[in-house]
ModelCIF file with pLDDT and N, C-alpha, C, O atoms, coordinates in Angstrom:
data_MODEL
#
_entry.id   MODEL 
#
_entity.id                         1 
_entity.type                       polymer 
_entity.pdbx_number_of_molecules   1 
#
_entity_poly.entity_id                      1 
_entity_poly.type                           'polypeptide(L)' 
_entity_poly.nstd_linkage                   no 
_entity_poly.nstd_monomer                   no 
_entity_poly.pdbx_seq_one_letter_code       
;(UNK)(UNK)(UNK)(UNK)(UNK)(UNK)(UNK)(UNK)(UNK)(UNK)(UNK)(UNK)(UNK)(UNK)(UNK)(UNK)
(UNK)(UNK)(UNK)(UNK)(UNK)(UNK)(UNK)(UNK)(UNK)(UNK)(UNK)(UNK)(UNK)(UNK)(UNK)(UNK)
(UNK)(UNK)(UNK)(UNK)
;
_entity_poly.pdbx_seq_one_letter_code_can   XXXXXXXXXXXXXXXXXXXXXXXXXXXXXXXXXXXX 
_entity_poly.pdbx_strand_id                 A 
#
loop_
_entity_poly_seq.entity_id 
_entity_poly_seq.num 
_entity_poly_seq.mon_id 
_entity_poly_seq.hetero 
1 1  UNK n 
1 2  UNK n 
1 3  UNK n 
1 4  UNK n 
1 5  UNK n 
1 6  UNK n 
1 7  UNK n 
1 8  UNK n 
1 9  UNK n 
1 10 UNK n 
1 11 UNK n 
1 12 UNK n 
1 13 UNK n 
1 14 UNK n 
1 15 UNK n 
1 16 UNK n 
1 17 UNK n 
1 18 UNK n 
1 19 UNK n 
1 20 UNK n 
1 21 UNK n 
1 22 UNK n 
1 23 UNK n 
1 24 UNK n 
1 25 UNK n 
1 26 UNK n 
1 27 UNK n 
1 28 UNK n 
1 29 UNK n 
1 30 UNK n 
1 31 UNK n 
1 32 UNK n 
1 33 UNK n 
1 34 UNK n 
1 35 UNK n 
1 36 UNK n 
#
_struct_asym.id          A 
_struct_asym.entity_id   1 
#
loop_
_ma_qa_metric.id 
_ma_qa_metric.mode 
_ma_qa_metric.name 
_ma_qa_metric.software_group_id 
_ma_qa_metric.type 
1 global pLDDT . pLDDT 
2 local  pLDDT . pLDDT 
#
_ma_qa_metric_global.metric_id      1 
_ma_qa_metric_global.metric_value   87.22 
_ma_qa_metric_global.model_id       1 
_ma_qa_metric_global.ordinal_id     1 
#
loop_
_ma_qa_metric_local.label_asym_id 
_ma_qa_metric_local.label_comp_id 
_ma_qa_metric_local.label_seq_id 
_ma_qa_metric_local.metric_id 
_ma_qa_metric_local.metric_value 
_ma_qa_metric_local.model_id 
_ma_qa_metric_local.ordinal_id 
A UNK 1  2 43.00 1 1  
A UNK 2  2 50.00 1 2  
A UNK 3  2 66.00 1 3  
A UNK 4  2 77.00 1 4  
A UNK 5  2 78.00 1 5  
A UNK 6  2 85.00 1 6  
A UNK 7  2 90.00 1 7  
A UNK 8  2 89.00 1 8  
A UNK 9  2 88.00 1 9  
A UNK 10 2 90.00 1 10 
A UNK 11 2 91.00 1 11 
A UNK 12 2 89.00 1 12 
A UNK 13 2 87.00 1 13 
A UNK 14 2 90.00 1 14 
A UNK 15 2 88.00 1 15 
A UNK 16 2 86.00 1 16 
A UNK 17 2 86.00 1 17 
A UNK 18 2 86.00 1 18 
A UNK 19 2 89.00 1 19 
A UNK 20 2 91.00 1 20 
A UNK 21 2 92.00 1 21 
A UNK 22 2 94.00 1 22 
A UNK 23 2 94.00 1 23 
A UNK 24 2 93.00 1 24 
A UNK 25 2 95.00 1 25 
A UNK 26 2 95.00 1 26 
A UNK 27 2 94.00 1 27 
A UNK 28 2 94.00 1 28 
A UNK 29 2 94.00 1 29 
A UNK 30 2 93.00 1 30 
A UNK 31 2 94.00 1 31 
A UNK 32 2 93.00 1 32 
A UNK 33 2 94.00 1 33 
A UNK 34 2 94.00 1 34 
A UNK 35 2 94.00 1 35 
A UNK 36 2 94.00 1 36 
#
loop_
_atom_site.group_PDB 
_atom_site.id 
_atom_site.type_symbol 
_atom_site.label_atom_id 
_atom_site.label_alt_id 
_atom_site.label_comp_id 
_atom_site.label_asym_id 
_atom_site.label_entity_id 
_atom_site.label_seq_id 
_atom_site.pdbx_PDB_ins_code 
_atom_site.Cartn_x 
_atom_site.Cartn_y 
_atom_site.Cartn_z 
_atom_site.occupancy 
_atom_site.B_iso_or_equiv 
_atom_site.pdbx_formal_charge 
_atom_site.auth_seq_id 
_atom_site.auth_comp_id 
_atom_site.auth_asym_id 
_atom_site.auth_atom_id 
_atom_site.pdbx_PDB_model_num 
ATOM 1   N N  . UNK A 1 1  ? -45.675 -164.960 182.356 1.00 43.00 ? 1  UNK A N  1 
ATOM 2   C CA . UNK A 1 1  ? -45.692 -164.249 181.095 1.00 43.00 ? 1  UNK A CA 1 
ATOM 3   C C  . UNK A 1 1  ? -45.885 -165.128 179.885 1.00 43.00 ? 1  UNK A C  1 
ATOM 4   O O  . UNK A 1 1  ? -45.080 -165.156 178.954 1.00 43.00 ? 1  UNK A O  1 
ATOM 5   N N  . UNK A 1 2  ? -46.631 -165.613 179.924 1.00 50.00 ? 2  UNK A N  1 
ATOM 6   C CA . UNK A 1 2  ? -47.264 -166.730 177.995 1.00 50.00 ? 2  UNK A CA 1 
ATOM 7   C C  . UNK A 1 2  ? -47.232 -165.237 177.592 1.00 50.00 ? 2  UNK A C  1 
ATOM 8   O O  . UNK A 1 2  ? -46.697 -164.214 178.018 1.00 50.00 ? 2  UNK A O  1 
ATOM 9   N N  . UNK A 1 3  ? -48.343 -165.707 176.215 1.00 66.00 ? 3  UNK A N  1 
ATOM 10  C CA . UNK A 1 3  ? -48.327 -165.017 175.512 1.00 66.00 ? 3  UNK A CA 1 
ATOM 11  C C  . UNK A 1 3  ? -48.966 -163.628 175.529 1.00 66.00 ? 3  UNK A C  1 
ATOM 12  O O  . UNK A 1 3  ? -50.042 -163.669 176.125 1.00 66.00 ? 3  UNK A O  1 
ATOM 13  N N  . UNK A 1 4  ? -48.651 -162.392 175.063 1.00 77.00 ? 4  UNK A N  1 
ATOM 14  C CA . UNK A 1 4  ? -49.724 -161.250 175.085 1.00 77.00 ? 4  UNK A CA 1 
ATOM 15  C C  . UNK A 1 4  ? -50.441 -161.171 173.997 1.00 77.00 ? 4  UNK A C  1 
ATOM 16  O O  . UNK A 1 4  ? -49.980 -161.270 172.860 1.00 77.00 ? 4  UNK A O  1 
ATOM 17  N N  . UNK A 1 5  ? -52.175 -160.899 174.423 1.00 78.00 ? 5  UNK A N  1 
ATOM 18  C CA . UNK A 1 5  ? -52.771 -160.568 172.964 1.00 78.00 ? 5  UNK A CA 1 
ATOM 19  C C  . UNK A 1 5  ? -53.539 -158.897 173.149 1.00 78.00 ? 5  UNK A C  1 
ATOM 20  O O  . UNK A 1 5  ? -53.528 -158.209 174.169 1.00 78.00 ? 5  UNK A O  1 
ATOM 21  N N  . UNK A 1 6  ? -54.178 -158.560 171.792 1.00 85.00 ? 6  UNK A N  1 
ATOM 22  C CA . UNK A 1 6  ? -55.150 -157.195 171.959 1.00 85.00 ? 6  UNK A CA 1 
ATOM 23  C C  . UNK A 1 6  ? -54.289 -156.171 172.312 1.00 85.00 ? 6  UNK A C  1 
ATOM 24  O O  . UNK A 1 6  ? -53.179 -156.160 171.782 1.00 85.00 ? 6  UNK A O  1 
ATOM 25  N N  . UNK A 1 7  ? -54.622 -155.213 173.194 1.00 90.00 ? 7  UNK A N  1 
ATOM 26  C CA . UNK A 1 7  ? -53.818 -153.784 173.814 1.00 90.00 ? 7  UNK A CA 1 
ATOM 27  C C  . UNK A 1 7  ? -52.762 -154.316 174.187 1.00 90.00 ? 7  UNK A C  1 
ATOM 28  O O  . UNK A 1 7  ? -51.695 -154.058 173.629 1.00 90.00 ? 7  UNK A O  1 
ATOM 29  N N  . UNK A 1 8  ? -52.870 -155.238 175.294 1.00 89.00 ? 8  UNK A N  1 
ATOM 30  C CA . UNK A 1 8  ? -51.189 -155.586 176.237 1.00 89.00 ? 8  UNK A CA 1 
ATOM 31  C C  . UNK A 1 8  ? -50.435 -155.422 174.804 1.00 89.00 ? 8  UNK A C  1 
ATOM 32  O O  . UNK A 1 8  ? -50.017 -154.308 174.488 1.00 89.00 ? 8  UNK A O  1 
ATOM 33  N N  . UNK A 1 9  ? -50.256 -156.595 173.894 1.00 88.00 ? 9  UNK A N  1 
ATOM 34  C CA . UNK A 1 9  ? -49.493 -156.519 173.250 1.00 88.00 ? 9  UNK A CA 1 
ATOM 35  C C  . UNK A 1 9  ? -49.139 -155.329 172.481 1.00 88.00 ? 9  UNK A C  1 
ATOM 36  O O  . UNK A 1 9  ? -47.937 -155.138 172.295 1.00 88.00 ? 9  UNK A O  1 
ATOM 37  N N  . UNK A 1 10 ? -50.106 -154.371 171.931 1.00 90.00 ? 10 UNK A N  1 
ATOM 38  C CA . UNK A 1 10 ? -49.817 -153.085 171.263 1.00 90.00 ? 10 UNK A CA 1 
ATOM 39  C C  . UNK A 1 10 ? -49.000 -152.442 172.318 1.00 90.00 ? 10 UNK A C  1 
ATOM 40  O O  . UNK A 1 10 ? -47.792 -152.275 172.144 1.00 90.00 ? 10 UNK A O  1 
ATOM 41  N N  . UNK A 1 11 ? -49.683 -152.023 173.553 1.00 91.00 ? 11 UNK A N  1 
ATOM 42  C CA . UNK A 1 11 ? -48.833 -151.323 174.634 1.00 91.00 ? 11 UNK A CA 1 
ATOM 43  C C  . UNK A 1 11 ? -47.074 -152.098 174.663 1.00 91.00 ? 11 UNK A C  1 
ATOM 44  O O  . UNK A 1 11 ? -46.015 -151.495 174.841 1.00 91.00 ? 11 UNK A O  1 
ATOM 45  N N  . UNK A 1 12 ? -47.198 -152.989 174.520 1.00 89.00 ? 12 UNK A N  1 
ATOM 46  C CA . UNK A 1 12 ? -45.785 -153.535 175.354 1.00 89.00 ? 12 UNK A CA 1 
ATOM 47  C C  . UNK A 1 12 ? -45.145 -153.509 174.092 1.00 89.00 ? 12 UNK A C  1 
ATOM 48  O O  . UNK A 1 12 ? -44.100 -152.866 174.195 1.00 89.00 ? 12 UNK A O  1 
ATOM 49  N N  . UNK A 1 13 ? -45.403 -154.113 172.455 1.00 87.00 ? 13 UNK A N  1 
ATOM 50  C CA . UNK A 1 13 ? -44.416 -153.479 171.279 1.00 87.00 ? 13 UNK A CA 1 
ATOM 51  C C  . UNK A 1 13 ? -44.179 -151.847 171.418 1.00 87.00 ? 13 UNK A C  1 
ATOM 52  O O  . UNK A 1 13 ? -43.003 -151.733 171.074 1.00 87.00 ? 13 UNK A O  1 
ATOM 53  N N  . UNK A 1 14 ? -44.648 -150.573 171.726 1.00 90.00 ? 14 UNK A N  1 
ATOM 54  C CA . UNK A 1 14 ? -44.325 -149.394 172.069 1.00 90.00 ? 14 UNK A CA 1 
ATOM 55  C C  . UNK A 1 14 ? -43.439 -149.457 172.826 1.00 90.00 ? 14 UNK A C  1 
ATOM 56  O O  . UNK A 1 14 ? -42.308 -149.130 172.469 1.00 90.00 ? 14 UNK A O  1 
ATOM 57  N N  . UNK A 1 15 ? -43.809 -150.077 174.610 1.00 88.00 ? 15 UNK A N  1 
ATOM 58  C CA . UNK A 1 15 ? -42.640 -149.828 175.221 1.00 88.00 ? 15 UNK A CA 1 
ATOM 59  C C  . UNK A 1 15 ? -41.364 -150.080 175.067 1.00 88.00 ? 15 UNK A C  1 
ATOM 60  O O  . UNK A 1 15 ? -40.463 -149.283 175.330 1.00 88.00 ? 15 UNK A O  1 
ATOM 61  N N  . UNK A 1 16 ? -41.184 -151.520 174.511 1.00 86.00 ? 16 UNK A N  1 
ATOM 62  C CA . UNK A 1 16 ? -39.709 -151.499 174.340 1.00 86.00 ? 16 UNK A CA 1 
ATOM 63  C C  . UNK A 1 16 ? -39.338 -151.028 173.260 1.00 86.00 ? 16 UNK A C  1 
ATOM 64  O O  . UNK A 1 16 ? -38.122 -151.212 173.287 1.00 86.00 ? 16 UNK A O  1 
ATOM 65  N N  . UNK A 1 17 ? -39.693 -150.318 171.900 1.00 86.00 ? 17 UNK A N  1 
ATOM 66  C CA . UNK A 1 17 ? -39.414 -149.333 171.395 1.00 86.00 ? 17 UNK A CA 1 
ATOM 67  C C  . UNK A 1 17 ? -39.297 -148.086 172.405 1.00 86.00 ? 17 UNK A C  1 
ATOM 68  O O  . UNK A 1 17 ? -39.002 -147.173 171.634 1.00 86.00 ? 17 UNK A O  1 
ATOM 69  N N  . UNK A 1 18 ? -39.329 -147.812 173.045 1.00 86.00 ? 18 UNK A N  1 
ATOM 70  C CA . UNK A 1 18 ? -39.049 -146.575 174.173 1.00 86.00 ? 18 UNK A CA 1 
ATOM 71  C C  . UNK A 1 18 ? -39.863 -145.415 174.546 1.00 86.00 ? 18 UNK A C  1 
ATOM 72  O O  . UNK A 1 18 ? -39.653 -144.371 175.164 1.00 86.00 ? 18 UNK A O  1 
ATOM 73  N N  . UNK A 1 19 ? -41.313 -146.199 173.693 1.00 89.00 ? 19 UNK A N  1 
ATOM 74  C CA . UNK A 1 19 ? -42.056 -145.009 174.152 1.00 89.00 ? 19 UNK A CA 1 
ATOM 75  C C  . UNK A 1 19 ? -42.272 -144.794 175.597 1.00 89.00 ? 19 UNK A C  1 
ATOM 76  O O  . UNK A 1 19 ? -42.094 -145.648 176.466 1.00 89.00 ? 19 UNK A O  1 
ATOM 77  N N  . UNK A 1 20 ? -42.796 -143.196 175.835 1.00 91.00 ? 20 UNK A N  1 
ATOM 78  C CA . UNK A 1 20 ? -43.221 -143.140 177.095 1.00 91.00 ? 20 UNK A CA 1 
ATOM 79  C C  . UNK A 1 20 ? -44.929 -143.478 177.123 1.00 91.00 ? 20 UNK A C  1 
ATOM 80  O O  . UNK A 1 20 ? -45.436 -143.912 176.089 1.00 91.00 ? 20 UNK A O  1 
ATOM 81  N N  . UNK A 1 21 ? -45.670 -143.288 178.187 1.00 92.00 ? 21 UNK A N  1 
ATOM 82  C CA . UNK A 1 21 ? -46.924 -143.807 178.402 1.00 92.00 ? 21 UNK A CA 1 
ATOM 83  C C  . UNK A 1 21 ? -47.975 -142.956 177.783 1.00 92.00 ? 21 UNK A C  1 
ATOM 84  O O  . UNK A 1 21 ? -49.086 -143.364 177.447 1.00 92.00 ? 21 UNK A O  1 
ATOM 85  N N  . UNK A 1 22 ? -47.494 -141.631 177.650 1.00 94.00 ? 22 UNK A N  1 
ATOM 86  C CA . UNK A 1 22 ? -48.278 -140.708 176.718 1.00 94.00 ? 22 UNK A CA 1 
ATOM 87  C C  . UNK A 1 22 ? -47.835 -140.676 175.689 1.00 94.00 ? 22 UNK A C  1 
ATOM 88  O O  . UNK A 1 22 ? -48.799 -140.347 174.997 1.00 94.00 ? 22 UNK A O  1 
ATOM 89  N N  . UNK A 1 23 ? -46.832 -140.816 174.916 1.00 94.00 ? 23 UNK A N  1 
ATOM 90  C CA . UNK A 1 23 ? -46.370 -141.478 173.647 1.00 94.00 ? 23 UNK A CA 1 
ATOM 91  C C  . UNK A 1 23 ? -47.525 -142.366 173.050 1.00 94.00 ? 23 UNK A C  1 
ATOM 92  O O  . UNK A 1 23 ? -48.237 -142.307 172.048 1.00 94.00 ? 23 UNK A O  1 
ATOM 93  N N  . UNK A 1 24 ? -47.339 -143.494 174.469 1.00 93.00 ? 24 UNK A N  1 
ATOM 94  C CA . UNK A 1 24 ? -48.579 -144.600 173.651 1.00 93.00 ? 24 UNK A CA 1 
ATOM 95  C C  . UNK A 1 24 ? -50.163 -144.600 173.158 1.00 93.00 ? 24 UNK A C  1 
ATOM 96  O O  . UNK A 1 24 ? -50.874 -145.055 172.262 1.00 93.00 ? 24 UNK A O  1 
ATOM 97  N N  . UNK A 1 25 ? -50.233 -143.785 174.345 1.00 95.00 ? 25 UNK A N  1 
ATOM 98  C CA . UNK A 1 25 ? -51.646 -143.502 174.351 1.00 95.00 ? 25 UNK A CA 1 
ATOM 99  C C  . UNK A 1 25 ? -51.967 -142.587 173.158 1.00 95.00 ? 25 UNK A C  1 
ATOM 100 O O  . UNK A 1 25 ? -53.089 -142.604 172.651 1.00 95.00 ? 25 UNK A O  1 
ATOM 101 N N  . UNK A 1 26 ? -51.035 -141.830 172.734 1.00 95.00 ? 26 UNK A N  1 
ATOM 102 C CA . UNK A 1 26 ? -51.826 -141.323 171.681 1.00 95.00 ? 26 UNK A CA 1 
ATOM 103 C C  . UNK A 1 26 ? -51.324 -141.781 170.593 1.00 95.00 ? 26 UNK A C  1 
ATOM 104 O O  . UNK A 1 26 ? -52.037 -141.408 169.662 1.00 95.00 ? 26 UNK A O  1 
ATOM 105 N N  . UNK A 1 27 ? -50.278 -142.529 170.159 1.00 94.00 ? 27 UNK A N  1 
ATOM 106 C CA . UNK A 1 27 ? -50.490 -142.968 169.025 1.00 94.00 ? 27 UNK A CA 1 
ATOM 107 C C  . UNK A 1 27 ? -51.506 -144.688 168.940 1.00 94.00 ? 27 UNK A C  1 
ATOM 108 O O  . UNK A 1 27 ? -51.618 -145.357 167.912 1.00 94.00 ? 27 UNK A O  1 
ATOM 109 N N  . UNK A 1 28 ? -51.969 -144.962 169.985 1.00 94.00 ? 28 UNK A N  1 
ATOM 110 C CA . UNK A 1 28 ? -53.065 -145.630 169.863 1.00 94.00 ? 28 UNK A CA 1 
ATOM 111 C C  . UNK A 1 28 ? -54.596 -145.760 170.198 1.00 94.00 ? 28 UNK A C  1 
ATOM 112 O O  . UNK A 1 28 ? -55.385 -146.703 170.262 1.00 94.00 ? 28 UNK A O  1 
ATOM 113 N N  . UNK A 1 29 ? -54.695 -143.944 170.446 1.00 94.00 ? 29 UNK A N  1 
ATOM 114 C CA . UNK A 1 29 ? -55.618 -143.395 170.739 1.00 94.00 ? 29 UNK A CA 1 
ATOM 115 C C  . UNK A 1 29 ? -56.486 -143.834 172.240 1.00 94.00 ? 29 UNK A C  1 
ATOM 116 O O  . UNK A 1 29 ? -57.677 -143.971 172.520 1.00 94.00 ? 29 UNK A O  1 
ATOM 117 N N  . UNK A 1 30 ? -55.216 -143.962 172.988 1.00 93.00 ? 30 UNK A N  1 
ATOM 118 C CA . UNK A 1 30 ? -56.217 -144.173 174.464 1.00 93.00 ? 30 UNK A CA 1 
ATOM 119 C C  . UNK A 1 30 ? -55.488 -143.413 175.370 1.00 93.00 ? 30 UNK A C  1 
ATOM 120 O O  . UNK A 1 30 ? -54.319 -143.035 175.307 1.00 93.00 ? 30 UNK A O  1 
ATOM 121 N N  . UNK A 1 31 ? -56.650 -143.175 176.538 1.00 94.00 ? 31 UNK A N  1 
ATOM 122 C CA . UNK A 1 31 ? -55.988 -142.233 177.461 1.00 94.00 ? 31 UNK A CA 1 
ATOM 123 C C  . UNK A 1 31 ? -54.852 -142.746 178.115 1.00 94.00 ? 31 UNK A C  1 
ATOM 124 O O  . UNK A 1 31 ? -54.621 -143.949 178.237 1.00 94.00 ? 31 UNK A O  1 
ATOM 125 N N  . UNK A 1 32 ? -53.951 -141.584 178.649 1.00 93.00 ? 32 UNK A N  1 
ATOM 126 C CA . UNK A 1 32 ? -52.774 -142.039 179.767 1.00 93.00 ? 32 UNK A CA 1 
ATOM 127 C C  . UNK A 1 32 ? -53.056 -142.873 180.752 1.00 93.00 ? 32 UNK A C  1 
ATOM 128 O O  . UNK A 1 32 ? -52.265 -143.678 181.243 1.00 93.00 ? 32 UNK A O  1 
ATOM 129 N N  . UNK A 1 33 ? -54.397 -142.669 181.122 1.00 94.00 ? 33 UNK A N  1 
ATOM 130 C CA . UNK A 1 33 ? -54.600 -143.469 182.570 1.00 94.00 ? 33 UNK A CA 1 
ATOM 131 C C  . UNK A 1 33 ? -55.316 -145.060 182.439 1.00 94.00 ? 33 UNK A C  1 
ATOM 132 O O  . UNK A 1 33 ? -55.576 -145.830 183.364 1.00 94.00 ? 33 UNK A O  1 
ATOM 133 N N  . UNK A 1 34 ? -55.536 -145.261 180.926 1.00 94.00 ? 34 UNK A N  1 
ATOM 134 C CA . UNK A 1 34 ? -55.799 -146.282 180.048 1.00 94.00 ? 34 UNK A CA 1 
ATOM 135 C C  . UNK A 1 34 ? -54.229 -147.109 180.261 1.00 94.00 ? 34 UNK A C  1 
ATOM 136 O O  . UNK A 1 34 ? -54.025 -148.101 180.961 1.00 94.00 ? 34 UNK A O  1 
ATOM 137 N N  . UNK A 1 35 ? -53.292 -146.398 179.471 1.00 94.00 ? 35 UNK A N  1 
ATOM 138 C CA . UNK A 1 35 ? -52.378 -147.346 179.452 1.00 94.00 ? 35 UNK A CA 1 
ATOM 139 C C  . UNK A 1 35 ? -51.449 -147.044 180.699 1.00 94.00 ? 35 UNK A C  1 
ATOM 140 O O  . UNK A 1 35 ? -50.395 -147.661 180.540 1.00 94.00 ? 35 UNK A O  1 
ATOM 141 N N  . UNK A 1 36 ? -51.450 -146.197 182.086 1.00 94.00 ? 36 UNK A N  1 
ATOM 142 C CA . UNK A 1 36 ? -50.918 -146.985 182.846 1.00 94.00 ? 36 UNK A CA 1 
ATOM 143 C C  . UNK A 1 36 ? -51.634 -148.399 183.580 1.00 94.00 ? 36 UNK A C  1 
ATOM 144 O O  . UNK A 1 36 ? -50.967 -149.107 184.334 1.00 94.00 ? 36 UNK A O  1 
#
């Protein structure tokens, strides 16, 4: 685990704020099956 850049990192600041995976996806406009 170095560093995350681009999506990983957008995705992974959401998750541990607690979003769920469709949470993320749409507030960063990508599909569910994008961010699993």
């Amino acid at each position: 685990g170095a560093c995350l850049k681009g999506r990983q990192r957008q995705v992974a600041d959401l998750l541990v704020e607690g979003a769920t995976d469709h949470q993320v996806a749409n507030r960063l406009g990508l599909s569910s099956r994008t961010v699993r």
